[in-house]
Protein backbone atom coordinates (compact mmCIF):
# COMPACT_ATOMS: atom_id res chain seq x y z
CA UNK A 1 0.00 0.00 0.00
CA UNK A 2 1.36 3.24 -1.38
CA UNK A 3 0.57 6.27 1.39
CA UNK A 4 0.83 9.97 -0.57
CA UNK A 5 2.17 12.66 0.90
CA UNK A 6 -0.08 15.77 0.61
CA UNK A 7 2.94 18.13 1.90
CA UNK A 8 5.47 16.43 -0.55
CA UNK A 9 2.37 17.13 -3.65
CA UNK A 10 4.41 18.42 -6.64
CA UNK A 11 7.50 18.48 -5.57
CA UNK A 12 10.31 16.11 -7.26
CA UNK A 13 10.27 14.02 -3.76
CA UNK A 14 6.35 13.13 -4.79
CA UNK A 15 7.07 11.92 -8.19
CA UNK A 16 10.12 9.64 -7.29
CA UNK A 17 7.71 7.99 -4.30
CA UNK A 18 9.29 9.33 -1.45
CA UNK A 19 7.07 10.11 1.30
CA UNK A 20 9.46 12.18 3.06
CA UNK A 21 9.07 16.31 3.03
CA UNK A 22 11.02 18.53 1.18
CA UNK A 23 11.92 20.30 4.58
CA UNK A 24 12.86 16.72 5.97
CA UNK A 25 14.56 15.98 2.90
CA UNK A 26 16.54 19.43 3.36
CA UNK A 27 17.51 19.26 6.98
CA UNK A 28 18.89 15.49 6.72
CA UNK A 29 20.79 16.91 3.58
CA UNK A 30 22.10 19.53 6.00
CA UNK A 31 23.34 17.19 8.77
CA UNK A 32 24.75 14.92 6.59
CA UNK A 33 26.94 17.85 4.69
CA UNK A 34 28.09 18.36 8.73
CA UNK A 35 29.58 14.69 9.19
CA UNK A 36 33.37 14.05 8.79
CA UNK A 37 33.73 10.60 7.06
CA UNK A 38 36.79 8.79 7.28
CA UNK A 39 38.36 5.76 6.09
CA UNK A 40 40.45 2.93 7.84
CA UNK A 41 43.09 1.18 7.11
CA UNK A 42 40.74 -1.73 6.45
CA UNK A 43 38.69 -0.02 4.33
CA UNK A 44 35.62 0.32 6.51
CA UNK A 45 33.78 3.74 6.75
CA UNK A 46 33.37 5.58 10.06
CA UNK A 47 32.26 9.17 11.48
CA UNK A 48 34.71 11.34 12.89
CA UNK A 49 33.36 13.79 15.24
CA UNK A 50 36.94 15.36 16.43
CA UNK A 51 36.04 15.20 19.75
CA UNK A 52 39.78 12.88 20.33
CA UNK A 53 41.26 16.19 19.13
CA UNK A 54 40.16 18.22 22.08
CA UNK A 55 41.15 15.44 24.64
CA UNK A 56 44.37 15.75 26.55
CA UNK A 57 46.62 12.60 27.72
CA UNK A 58 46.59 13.76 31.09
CA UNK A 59 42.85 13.17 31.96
């Protein structure tokens, strides 16, 4: 069962068959843009949020 999105309605989310808003759409986009990706040594994907930049080794 397909559900339509009235608040997506003629916008190019509608017609590809998402049911997610334009505003949703554009605030995930946003956060997203924010992440810092980085790559392994083994290849694997992970976020990097800098926060082991701002520690110090004498904690």
């Amino acid at each position: 069962i397909r559900r339509e999105n009235k608040a997506a309605a003629g916008s190019a989310s509608s017609s590809s068959g998402s049911n997610v808003s334009a505003d949703v759409q554009q605030l995930l986009m946003t956060a997203l843009s924010k992440l810092h990706l980085k790559q392994n040594e083994q290849g694997e994907w992970y976020v990097d949020s800098g926060a082991a930049a701002h520690v110090t080794g004498d904690a």
